[in-house]
N, C-alpha and C. Protein backbone atom coordinates (compact mmCIF):
# COMPACT_ATOMS: atom_id res chain seq x y z
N UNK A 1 6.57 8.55 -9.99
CA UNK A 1 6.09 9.24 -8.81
C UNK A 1 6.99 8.91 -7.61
N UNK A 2 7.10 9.98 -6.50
CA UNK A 2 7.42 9.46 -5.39
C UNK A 2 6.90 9.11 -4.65
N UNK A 3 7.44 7.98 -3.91
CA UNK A 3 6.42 7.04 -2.82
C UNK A 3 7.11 7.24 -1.48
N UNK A 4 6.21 7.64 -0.55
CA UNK A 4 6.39 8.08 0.75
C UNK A 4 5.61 7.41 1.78
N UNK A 5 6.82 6.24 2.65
CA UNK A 5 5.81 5.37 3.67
C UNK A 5 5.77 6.09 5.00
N UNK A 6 4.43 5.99 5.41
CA UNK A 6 4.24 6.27 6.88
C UNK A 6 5.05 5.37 8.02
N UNK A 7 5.24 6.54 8.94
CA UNK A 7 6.10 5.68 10.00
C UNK A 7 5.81 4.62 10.40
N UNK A 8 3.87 4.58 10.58
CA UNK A 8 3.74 3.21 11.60
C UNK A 8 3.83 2.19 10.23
N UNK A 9 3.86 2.04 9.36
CA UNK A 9 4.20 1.64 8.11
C UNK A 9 5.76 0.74 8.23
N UNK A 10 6.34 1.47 8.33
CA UNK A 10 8.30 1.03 8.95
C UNK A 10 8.21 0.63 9.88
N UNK A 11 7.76 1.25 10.96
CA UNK A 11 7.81 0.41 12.42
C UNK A 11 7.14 -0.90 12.20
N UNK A 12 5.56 -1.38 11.73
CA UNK A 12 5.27 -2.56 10.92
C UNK A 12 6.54 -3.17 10.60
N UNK A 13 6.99 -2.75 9.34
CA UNK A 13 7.74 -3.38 8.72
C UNK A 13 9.15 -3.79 9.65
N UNK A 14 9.24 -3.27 10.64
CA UNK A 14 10.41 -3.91 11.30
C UNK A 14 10.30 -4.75 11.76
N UNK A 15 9.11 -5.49 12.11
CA UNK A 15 8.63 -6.63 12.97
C UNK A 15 8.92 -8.09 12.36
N UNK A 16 9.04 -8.06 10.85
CA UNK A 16 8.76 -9.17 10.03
C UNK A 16 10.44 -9.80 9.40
N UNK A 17 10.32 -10.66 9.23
CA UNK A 17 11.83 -11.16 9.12
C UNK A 17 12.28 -10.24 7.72
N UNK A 18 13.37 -10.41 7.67
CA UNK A 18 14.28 -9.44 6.34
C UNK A 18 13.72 -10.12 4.69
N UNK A 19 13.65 -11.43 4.77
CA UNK A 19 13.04 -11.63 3.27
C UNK A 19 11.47 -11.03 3.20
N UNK A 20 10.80 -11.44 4.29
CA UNK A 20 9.49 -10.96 4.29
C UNK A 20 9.53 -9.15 4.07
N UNK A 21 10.11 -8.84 4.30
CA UNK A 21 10.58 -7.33 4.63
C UNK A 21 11.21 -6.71 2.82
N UNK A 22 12.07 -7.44 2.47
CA UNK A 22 12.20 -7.29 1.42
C UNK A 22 11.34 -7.22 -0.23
N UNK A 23 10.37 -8.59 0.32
CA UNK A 23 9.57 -9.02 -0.73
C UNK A 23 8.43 -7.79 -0.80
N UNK A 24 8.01 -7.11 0.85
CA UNK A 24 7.04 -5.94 0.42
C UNK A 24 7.88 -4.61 -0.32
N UNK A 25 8.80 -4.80 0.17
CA UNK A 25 9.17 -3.67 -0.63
C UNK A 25 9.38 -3.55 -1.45
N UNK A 26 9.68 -4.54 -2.36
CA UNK A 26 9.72 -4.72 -4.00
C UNK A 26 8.42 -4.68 -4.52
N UNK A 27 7.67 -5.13 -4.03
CA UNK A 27 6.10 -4.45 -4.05
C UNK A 27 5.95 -3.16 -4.52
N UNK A 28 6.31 -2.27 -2.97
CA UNK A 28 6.32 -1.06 -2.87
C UNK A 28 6.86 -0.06 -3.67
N UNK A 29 7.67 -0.56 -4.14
CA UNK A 29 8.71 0.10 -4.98
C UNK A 29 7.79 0.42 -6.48
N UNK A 30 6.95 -0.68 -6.91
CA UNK A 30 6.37 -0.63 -8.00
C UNK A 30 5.30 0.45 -8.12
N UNK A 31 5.01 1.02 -6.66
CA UNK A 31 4.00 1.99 -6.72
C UNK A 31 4.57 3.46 -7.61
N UNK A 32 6.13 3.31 -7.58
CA UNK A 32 6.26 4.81 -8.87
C UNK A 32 5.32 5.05 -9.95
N UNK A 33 4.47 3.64 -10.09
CA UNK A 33 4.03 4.03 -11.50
C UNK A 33 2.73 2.96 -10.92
N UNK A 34 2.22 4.12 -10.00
CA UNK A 34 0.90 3.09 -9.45
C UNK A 34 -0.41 2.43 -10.26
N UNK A 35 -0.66 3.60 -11.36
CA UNK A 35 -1.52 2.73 -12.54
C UNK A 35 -0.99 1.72 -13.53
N UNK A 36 -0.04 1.22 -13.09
CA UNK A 36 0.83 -0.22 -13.89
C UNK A 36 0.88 -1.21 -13.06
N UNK A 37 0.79 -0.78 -11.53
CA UNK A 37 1.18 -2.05 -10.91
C UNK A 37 0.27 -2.99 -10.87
N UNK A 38 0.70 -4.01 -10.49
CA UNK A 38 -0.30 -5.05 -10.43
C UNK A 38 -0.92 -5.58 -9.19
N UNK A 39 -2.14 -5.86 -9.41
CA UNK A 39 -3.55 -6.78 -8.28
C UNK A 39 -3.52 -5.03 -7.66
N UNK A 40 -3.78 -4.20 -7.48
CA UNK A 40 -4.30 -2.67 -7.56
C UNK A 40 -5.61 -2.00 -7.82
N UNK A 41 -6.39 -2.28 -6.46
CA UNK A 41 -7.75 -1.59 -6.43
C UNK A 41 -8.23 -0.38 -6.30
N UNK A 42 -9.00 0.55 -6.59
CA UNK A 42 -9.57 1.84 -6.13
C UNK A 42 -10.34 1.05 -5.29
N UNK A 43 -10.20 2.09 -4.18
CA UNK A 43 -11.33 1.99 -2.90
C UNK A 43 -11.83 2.92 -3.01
N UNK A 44 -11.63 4.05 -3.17
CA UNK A 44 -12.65 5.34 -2.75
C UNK A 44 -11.61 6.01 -4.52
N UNK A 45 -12.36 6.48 -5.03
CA UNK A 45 -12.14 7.28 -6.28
C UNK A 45 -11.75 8.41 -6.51
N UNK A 46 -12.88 9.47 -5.43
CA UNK A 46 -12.99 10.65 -5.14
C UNK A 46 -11.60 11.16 -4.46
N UNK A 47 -11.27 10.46 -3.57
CA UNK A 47 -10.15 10.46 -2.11
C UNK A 47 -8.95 9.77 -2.89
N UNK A 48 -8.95 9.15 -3.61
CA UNK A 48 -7.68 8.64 -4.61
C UNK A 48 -6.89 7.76 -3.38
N UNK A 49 -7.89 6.88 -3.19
CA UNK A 49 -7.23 5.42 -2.09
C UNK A 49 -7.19 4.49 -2.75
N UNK A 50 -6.14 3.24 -2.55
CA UNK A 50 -6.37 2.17 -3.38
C UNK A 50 -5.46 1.11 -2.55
N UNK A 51 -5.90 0.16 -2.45
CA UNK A 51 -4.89 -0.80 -2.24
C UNK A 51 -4.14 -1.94 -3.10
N UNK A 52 -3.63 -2.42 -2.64
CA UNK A 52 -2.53 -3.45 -3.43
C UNK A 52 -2.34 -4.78 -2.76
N UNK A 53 -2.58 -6.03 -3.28
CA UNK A 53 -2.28 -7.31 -2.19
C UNK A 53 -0.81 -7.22 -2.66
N UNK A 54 -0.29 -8.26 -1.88
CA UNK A 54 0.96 -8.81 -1.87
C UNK A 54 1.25 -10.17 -1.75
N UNK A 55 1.21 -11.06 -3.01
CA UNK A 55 1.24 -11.99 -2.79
C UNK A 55 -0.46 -12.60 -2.47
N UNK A 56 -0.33 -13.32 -1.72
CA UNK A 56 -1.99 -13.27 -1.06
C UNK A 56 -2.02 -13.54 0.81
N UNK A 57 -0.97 -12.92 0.83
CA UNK A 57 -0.78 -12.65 2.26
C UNK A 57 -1.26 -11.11 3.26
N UNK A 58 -0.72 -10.28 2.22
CA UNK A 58 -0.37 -8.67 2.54
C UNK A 58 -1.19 -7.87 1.64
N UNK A 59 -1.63 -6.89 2.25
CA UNK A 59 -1.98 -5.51 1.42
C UNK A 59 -1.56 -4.29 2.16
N UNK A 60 -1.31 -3.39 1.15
CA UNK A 60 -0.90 -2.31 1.27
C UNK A 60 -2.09 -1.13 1.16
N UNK A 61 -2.39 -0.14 1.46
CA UNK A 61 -3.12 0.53 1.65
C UNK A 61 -2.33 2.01 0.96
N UNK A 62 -3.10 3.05 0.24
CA UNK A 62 -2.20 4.08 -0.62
C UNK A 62 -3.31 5.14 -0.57
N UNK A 63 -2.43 5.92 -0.96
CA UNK A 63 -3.25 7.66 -1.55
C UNK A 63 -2.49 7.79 -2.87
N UNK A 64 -2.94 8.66 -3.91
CA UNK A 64 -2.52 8.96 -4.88
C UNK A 64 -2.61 10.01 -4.49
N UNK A 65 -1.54 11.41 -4.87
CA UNK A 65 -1.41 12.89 -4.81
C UNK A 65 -1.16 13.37 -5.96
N UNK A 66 -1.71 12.96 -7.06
CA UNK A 66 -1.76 13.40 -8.29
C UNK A 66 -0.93 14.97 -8.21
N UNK A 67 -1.40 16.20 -7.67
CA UNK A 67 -0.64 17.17 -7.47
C UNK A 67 0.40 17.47 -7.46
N UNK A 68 0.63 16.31 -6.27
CA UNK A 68 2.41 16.64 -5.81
C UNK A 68 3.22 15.50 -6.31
N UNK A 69 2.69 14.21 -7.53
CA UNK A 69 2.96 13.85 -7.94
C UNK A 69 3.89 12.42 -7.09
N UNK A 70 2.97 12.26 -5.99
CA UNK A 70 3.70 11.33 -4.73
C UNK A 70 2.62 10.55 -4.57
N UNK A 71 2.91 9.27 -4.13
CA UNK A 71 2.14 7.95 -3.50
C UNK A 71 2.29 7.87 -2.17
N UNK A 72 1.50 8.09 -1.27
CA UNK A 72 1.57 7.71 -0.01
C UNK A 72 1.24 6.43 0.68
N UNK A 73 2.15 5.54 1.06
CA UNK A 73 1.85 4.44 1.42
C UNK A 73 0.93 4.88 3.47
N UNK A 74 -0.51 4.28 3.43
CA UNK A 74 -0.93 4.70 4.90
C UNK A 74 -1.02 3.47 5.30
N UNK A 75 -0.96 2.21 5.17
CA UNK A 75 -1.01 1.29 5.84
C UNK A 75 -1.10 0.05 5.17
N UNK A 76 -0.22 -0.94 6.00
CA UNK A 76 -0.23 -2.41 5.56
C UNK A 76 -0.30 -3.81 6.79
N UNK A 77 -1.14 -4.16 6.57
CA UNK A 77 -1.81 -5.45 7.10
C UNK A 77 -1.62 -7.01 6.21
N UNK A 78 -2.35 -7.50 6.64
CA UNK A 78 -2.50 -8.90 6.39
C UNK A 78 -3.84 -8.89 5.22
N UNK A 79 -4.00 -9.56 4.33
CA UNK A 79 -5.36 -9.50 3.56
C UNK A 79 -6.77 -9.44 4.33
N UNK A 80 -6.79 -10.40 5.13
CA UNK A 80 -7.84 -10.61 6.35
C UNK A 80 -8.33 -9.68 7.09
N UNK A 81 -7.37 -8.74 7.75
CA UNK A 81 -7.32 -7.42 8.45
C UNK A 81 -7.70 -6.34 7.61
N UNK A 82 -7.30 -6.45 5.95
CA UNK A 82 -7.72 -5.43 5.10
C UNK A 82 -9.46 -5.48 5.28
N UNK A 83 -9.29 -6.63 4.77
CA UNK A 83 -11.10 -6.28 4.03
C UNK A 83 -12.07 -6.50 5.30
N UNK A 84 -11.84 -6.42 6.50
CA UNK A 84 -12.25 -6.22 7.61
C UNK A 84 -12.23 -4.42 7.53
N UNK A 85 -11.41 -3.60 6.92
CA UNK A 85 -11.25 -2.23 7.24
C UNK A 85 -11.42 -1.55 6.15
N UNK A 86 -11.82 -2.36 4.81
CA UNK A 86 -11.88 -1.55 3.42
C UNK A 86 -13.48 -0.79 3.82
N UNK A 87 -14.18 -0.58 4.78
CA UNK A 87 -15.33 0.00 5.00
C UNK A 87 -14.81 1.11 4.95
N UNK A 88 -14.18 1.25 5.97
CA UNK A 88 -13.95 3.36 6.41
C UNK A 88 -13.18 3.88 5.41
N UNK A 89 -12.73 3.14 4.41
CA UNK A 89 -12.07 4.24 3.11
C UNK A 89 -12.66 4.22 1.84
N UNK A 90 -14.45 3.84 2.32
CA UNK A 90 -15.11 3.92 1.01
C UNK A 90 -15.74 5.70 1.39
């Protein structure tokens, strides 16, 4: 699949030093084949959201577009900040 990050996504990601920066994206990268990757939750089923930790620092936040055959990365935080916000994407 193709994986497509949101801007405020990059702009995020510019903030964080280059290994830290690197290590999500090797993450990210694994989402081509988002039902393989690993530590990968459904949040909402219906809406095809799911997130991904990283490490046990980071999560990533996703859409599946089964259709168009693309992963949309919508947002990444800190673990802490996630499950503070996994409400509004049930």
């Amino acid at each position: 699949m193709e994986v497509q990050i949101e801007k405020g996504v990059i702009k995020a990601l510019e903030k964080y030093p280059v290994k830290i920066r690197e290590h999500i994206f090797s993450h990210i990268y694994k989402l081509k084949d988002p039902y393989n990757a690993s530590d990968v939750e459904c949040l909402h089923s219906k809406m095809q959201i799911y997130r991904m930790h990283i490490g046990r620092t980071y999560t990533v936040i996703f859409k599946i577009h089964k259709e168009s055959n693309m992963v949309q990365v919508l947002d990444l935080m800190t673990i802490e900040q996630a499950h503070k916000r996994y409400g509004r994407y049930y």
